[in-house]
N, C-alpha and C. Protein backbone atom coordinates (compact mmCIF):
# COMPACT_ATOMS: atom_id res chain seq x y z
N UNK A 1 193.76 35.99 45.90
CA UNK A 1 194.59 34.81 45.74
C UNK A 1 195.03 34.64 44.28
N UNK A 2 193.92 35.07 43.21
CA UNK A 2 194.39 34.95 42.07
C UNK A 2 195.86 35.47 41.72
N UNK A 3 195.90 36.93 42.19
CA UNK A 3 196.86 38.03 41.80
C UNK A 3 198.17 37.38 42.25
N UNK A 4 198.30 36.53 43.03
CA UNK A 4 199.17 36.27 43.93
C UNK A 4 199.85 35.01 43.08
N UNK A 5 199.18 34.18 42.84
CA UNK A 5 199.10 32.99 41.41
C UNK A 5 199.81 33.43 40.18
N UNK A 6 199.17 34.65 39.83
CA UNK A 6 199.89 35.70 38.25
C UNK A 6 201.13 36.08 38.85
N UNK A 7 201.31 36.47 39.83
CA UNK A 7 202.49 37.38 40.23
C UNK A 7 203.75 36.08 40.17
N UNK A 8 203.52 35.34 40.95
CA UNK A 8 204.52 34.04 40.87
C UNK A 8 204.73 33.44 39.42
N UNK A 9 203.76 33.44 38.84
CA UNK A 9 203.88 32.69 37.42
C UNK A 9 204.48 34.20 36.14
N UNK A 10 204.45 34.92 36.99
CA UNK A 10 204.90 36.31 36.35
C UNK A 10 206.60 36.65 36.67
N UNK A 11 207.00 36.28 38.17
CA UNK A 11 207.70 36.15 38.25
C UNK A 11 209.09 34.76 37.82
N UNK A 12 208.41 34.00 37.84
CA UNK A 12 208.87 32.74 37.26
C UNK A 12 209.23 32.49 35.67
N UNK A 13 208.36 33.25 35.35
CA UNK A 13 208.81 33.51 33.34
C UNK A 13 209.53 34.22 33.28
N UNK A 14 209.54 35.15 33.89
CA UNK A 14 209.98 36.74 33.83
C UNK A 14 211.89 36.45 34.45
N UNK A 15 212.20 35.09 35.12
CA UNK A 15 213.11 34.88 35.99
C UNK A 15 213.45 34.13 34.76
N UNK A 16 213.27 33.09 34.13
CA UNK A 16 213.95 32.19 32.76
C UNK A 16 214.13 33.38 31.64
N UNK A 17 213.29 33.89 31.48
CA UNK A 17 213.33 35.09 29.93
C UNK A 17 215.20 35.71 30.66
N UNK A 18 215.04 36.69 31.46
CA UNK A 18 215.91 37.52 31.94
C UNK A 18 217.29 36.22 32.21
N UNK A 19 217.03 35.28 32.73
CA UNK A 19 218.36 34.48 32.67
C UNK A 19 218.56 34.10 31.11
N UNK A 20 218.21 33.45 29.91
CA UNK A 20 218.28 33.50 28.89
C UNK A 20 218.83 34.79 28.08
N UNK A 21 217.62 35.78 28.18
CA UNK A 21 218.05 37.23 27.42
C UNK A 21 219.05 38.37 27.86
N UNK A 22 219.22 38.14 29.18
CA UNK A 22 220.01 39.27 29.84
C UNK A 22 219.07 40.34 30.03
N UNK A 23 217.60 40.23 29.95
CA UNK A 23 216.92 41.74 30.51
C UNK A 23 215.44 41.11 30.22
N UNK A 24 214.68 41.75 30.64
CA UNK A 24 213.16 41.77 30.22
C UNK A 24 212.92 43.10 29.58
N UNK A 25 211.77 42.65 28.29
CA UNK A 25 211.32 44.00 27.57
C UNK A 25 210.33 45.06 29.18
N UNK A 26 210.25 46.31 28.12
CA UNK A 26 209.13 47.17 29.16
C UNK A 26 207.77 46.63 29.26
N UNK A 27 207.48 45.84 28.09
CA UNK A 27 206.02 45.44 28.21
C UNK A 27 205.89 44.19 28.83
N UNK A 28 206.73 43.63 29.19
CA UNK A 28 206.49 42.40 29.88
C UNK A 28 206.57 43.31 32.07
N UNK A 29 207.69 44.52 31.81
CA UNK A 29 207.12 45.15 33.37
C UNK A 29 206.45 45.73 33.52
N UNK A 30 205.65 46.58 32.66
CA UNK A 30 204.11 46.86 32.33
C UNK A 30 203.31 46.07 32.21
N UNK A 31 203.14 45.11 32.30
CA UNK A 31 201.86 43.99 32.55
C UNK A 31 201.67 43.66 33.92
N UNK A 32 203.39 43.44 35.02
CA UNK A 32 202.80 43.32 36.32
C UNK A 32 202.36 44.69 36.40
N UNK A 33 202.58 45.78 36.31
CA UNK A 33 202.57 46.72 36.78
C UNK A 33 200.85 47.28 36.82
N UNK A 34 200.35 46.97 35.51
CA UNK A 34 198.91 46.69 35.19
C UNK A 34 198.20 46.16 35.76
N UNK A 35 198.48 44.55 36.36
CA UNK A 35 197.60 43.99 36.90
C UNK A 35 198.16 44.59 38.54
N UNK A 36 198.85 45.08 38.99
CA UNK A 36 198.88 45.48 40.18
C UNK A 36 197.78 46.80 40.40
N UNK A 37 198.39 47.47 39.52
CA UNK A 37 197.27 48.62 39.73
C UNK A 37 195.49 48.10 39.60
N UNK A 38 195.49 47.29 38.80
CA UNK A 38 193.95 46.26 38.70
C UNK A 38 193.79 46.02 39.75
N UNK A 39 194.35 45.60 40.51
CA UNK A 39 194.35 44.61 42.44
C UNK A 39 194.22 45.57 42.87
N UNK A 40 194.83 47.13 42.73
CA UNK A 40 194.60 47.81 44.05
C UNK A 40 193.44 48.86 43.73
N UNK A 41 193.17 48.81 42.08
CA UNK A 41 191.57 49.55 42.10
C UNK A 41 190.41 48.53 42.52
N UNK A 42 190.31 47.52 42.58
CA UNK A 42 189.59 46.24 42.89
C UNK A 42 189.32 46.99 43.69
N UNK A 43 190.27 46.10 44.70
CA UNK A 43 190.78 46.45 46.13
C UNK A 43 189.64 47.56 47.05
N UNK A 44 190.20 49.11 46.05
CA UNK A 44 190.09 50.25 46.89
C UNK A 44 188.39 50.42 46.50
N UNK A 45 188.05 50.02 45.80
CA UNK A 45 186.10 50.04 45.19
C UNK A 45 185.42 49.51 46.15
N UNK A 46 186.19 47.72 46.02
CA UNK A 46 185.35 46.90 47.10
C UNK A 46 186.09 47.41 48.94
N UNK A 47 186.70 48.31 49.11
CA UNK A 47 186.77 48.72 50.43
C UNK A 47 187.99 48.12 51.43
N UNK A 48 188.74 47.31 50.79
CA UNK A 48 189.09 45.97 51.35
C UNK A 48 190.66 46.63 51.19
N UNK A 49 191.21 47.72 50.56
CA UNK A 49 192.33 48.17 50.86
C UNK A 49 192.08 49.59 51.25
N UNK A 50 193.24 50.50 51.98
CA UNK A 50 192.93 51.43 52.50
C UNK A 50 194.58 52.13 51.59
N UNK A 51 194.34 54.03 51.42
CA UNK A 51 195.50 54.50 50.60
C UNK A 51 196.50 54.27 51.26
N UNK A 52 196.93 53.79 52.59
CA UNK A 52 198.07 53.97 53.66
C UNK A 52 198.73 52.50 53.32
N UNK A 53 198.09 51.74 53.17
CA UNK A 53 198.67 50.44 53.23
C UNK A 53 199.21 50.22 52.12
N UNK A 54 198.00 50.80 50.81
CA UNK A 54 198.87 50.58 49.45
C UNK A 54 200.33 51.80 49.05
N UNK A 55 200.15 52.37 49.94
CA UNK A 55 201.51 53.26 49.58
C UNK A 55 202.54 52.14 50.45
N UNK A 56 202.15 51.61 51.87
CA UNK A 56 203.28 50.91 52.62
C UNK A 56 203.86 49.84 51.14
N UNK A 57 203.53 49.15 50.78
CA UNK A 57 203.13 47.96 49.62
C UNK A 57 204.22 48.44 48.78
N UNK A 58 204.03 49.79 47.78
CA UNK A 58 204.51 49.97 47.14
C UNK A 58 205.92 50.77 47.25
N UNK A 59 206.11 51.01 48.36
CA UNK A 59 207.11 51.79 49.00
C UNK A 59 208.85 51.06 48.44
N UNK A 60 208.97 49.40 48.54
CA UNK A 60 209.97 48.94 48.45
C UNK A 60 210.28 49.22 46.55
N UNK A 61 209.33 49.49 45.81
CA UNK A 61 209.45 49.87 44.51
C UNK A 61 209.81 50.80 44.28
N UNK A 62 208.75 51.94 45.13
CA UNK A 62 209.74 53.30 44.69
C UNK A 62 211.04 53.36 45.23
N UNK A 63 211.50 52.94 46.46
CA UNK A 63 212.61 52.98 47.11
C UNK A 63 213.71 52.56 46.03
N UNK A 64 213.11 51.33 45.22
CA UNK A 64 214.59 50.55 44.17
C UNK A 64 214.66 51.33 43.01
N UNK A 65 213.25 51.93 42.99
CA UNK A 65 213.29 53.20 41.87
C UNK A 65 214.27 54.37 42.36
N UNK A 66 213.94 55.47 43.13
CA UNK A 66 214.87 56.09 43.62
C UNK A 66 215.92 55.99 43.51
N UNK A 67 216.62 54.22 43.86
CA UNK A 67 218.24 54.32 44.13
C UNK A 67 218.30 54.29 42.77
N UNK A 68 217.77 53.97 41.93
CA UNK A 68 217.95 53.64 40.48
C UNK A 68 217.93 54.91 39.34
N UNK A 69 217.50 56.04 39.95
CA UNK A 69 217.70 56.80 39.19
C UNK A 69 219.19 57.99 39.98
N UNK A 70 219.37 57.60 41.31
CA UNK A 70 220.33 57.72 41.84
C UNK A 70 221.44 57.53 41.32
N UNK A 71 221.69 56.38 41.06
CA UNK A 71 222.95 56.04 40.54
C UNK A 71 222.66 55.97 38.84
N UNK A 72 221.90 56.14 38.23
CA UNK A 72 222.30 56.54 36.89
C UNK A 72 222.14 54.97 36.41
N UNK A 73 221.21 54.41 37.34
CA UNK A 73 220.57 53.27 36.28
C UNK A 73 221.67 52.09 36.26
N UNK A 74 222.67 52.20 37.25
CA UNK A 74 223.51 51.05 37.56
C UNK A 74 222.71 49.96 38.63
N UNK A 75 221.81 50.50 39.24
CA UNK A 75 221.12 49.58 39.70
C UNK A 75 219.81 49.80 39.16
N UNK A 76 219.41 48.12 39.09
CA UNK A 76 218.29 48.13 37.94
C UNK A 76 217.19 48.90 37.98
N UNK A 77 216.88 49.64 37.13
CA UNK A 77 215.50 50.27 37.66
C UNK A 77 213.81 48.99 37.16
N UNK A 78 214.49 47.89 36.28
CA UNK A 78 213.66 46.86 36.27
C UNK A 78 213.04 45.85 37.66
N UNK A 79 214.02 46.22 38.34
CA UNK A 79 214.10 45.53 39.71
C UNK A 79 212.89 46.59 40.38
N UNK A 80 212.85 47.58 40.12
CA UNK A 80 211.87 48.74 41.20
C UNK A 80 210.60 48.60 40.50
N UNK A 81 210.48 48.14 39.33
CA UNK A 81 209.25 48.28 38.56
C UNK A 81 208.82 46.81 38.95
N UNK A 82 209.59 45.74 39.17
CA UNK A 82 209.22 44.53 39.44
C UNK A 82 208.31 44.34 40.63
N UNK A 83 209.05 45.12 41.72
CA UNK A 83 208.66 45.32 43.17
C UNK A 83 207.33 46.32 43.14
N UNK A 84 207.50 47.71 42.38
CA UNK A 84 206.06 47.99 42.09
C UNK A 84 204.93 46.83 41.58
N UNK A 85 204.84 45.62 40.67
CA UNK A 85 204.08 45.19 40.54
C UNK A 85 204.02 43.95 41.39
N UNK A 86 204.64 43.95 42.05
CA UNK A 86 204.65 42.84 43.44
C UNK A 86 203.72 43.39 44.51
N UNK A 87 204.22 44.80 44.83
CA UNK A 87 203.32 45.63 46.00
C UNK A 87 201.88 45.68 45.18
N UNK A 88 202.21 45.88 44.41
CA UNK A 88 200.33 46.08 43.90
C UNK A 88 199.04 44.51 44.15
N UNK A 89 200.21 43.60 44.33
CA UNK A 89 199.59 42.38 44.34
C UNK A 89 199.89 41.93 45.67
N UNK A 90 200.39 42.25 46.56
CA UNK A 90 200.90 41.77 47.78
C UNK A 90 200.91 42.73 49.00
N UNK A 91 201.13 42.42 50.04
CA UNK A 91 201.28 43.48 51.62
C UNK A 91 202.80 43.33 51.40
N UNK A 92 202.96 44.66 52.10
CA UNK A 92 204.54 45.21 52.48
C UNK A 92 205.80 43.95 52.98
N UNK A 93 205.01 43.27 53.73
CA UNK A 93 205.84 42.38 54.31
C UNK A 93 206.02 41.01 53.47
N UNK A 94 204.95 40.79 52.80
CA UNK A 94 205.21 39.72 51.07
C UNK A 94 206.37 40.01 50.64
N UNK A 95 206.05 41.30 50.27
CA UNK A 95 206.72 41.94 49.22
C UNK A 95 208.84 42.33 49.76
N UNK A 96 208.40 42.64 51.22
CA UNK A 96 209.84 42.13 51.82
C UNK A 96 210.50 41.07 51.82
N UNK A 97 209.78 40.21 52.70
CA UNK A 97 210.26 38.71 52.23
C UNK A 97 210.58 38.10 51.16
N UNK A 98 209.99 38.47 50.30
CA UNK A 98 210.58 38.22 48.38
C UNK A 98 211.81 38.70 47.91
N UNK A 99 211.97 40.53 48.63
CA UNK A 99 213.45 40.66 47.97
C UNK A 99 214.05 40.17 48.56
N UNK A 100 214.15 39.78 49.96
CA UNK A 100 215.48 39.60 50.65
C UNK A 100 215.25 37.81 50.66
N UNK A 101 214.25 37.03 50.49
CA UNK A 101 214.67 35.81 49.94
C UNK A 101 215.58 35.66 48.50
N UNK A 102 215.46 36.95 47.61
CA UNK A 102 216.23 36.74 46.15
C UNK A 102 217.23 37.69 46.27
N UNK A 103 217.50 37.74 47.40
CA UNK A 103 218.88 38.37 47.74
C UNK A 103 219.97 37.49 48.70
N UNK A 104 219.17 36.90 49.02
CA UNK A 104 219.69 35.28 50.08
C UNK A 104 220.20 34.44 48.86
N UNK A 105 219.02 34.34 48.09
CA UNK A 105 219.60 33.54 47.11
C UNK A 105 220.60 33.56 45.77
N UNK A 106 220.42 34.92 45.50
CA UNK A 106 221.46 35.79 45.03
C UNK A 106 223.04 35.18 45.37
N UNK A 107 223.05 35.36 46.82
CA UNK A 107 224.25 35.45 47.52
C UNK A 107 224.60 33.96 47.41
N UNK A 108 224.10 33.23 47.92
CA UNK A 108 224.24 31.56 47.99
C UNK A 108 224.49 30.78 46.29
N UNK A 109 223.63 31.31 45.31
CA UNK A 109 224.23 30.93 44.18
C UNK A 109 225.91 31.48 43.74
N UNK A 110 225.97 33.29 44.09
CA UNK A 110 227.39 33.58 43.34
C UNK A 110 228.53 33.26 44.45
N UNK A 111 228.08 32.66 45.62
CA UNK A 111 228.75 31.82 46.69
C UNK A 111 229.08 31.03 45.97
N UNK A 112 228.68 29.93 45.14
CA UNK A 112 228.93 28.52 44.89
C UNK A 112 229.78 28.41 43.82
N UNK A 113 229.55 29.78 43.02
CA UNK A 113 230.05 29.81 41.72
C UNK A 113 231.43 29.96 41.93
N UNK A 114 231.83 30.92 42.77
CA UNK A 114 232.64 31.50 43.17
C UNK A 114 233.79 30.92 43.76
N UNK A 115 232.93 29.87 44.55
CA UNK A 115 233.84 28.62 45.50
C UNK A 115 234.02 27.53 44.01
N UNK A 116 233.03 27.15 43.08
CA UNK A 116 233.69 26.25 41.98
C UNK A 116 234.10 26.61 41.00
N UNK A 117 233.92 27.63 40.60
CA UNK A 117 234.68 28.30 39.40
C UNK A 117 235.46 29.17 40.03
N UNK A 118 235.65 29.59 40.56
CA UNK A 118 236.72 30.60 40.70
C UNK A 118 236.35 31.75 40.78
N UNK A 119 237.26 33.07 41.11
CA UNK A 119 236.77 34.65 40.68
C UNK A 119 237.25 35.16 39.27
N UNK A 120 236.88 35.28 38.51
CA UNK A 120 237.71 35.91 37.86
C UNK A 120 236.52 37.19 37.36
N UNK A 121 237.56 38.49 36.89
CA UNK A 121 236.52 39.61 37.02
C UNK A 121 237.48 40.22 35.62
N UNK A 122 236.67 40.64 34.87
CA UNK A 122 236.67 40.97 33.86
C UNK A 122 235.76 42.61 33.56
N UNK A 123 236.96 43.52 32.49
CA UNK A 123 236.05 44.67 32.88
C UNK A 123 235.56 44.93 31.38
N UNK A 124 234.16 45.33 31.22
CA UNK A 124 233.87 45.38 29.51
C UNK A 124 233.80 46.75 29.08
């Protein structure tokens, strides 16, 4: 329950820094990434996780990793390291429900923007 507490309050800083700065440093996605791997050596000592489940867990990370080195880093590869330290702290299906709630919400904010400000697209 703790991990689960850090992860939200990890994600929640980590969500103001990145809206403020435009990115998070590596050492701030190396810390979830740390305490995930902490949760799943816990975990695998005291018996209470098995290697199948923590690969299911971590699967949606490598997956955002993958596309991310796929496309040459146009899609975030911060986003796959995020989800790695989500799976390390969470089951597969947490860890689903999280992206595609901040992909719901994603959509519904640049919905609104979109409908009150307008489109305008600009290329840099």
């Amino acid at each position: 329950m703790c991990f689960k507490v850090f992860i939200i309050c990890w994600l929640v800083i980590g969500s103001i820094y990145d809206w403020k700065y435009r990115g998070l440093p590596k050492w701030y996605l190396l810390l979830g990434l740390l305490v995930g791997a902490l949760r799943i050596g816990i975990c695998i000592y005291t018996g209470e996780l098995y290697w199948g489940i923590m690969v299911e867990a971590l699967f949606p990370g490598m997956a955002m990793l993958a596309l991310s080195r796929l496309s040459k880093e146009h899609v975030g590869g911060g986003d796959g390291l995020v989800l790695l330290g989500m799976g390390g702290c969470m089951e597969y299906m947490e860890v689903m429900y999280s992206l595609w709630l901040a992909l719901f919400m994603v959509f519904l904010i640049g919905s609104v923007l979109v409908i009150f400000k307008g489109f305008r697209y600009t290329v840099k």
